[in-house]
C-alpha atoms as a PDB file:
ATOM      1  CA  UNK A   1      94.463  94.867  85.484  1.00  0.00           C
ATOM      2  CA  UNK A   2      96.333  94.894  82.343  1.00  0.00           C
ATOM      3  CA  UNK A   3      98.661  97.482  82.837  1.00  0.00           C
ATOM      4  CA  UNK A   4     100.107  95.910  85.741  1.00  0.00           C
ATOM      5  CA  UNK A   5     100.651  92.578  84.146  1.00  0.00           C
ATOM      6  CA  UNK A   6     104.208  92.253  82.457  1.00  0.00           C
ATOM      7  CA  UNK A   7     104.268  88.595  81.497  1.00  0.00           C
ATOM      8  CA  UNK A   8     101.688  85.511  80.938  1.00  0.00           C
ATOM      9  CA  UNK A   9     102.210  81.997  80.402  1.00  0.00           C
ATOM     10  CA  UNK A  10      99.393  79.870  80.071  1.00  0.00           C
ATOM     11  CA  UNK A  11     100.389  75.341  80.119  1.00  0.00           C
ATOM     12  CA  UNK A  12      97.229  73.264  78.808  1.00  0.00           C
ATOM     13  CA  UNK A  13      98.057  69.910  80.372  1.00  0.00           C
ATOM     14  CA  UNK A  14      96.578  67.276  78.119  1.00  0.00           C
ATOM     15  CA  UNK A  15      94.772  64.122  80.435  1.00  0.00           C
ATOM     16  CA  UNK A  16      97.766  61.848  80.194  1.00  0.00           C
ATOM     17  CA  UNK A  17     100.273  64.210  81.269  1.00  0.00           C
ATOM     18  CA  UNK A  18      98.372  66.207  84.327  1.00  0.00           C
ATOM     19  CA  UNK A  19      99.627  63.707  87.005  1.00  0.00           C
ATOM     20  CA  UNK A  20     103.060  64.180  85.922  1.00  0.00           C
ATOM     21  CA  UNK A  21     103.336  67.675  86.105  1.00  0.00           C
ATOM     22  CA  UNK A  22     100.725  68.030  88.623  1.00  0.00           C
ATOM     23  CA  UNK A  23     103.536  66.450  91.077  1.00  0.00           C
ATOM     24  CA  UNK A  24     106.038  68.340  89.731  1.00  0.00           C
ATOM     25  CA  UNK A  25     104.435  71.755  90.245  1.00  0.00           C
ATOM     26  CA  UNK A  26     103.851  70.525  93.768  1.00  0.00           C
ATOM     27  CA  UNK A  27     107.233  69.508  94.280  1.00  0.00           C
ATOM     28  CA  UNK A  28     108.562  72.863  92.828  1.00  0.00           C
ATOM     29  CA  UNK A  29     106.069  74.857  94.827  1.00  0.00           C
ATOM     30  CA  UNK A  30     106.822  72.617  98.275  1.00  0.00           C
ATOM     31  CA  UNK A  31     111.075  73.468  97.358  1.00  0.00           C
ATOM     32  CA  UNK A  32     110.037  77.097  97.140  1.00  0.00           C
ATOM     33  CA  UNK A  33     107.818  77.683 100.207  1.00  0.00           C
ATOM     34  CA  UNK A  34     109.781  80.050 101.734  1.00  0.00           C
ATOM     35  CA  UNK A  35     108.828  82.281  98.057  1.00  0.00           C
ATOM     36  CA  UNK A  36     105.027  81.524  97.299  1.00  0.00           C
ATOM     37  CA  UNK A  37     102.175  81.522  99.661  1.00  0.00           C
ATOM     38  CA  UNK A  38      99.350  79.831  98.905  1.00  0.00           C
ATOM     39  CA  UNK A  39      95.913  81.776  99.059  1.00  0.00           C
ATOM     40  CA  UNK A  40      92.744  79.314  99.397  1.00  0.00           C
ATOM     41  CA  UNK A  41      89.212  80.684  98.919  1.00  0.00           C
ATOM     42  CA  UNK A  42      85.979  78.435  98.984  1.00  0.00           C
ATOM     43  CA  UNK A  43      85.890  79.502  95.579  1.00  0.00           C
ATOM     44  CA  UNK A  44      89.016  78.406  94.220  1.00  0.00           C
ATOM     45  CA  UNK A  45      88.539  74.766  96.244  1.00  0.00           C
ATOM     46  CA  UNK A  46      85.199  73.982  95.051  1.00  0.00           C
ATOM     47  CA  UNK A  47      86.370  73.866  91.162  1.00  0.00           C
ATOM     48  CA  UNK A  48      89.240  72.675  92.072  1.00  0.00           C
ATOM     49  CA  UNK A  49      91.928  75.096  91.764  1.00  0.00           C
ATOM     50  CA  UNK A  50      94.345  76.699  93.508  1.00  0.00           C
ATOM     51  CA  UNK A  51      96.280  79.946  93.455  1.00  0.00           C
ATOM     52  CA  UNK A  52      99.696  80.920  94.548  1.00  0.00           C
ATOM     53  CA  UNK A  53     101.738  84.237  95.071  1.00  0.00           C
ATOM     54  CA  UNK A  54     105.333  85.294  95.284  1.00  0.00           C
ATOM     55  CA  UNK A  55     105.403  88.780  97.058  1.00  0.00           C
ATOM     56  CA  UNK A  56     108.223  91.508  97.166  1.00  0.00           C
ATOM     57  CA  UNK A  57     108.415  94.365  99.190  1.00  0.00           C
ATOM     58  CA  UNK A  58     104.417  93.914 100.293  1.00  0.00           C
ATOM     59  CA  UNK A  59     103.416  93.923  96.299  1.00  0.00           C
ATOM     60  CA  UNK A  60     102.354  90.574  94.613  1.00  0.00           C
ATOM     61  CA  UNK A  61     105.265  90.255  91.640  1.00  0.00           C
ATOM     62  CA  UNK A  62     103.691  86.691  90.416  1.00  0.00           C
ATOM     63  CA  UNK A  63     100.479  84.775  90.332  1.00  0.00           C
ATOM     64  CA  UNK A  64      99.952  80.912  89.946  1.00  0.00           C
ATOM     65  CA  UNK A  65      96.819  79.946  88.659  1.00  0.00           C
ATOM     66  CA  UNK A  66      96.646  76.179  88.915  1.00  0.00           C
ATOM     67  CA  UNK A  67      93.609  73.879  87.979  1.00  0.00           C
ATOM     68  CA  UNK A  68      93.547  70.552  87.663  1.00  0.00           C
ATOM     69  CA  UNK A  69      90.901  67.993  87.179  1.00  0.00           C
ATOM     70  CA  UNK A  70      90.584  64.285  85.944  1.00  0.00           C
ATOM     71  CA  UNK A  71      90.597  65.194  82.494  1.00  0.00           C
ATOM     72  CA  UNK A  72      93.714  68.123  82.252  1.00  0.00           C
ATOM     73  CA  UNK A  73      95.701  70.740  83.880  1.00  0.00           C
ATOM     74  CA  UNK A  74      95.789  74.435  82.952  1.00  0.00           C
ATOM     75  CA  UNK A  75      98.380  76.735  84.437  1.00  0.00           C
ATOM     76  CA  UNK A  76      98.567  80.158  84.452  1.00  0.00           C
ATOM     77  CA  UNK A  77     101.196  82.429  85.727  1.00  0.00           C
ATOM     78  CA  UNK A  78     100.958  86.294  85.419  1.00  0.00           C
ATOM     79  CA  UNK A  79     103.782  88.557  86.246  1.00  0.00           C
ATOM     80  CA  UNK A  80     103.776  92.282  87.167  1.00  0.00           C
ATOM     81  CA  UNK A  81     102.838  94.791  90.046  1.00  0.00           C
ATOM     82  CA  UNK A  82      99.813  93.244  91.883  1.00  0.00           C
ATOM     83  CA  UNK A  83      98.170  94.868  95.299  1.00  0.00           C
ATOM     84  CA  UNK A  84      96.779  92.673  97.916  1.00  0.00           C
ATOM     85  CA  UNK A  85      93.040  94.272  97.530  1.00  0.00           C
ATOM     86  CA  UNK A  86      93.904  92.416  93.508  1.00  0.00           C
ATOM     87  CA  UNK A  87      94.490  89.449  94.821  1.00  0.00           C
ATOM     88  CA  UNK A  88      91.399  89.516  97.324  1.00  0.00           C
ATOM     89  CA  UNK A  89      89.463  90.509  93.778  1.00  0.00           C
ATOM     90  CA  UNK A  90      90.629  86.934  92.079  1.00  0.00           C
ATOM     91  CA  UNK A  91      90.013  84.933  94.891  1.00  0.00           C
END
């Protein structure tokens, strides 16, 4: 897995900031549908997180990790060369 990822960038969210930017990564992800698809497992909903891609030319180029809970938000994005059968690995 590592030698397809060229960037990561990981946000820690402290408690009295994960509403804020919890709407504004919505609102940014919402603007940008038409880029990112969002891929939902039973997994990812019971702890409460979600996971987007952004696709080109049928290979995943970026992954949003995003959970958030009462108490903070953690974000991670990875960029690189993913293949679908990774992405039905993290799910």
């Amino acid at each position: 897995m590592l030698a397809n990822v060229n960037g990561l960038r990981i946000l820690n969210v402290p408690s009295g900031a994960a509403d804020k930017y919890g709407k504004l990564m919505t609102k940014m992800l919402a603007n940008n549908k038409a880029r990112y698809k969002e891929v939902q497992s039973n997994q990812l909903k019971q702890i409460g997180a979600a996971m987007w891609v952004r696709q080109s030319n049928n290979k995943v180029v970026e992954i949003l990790l995003i959970n958030k809970t009462d108490a903070a938000m953690q974000v991670i994005n990875f960029t690189g060369q993913f293949s679908n059968e990774f992405i039905s690995m993290l799910k």
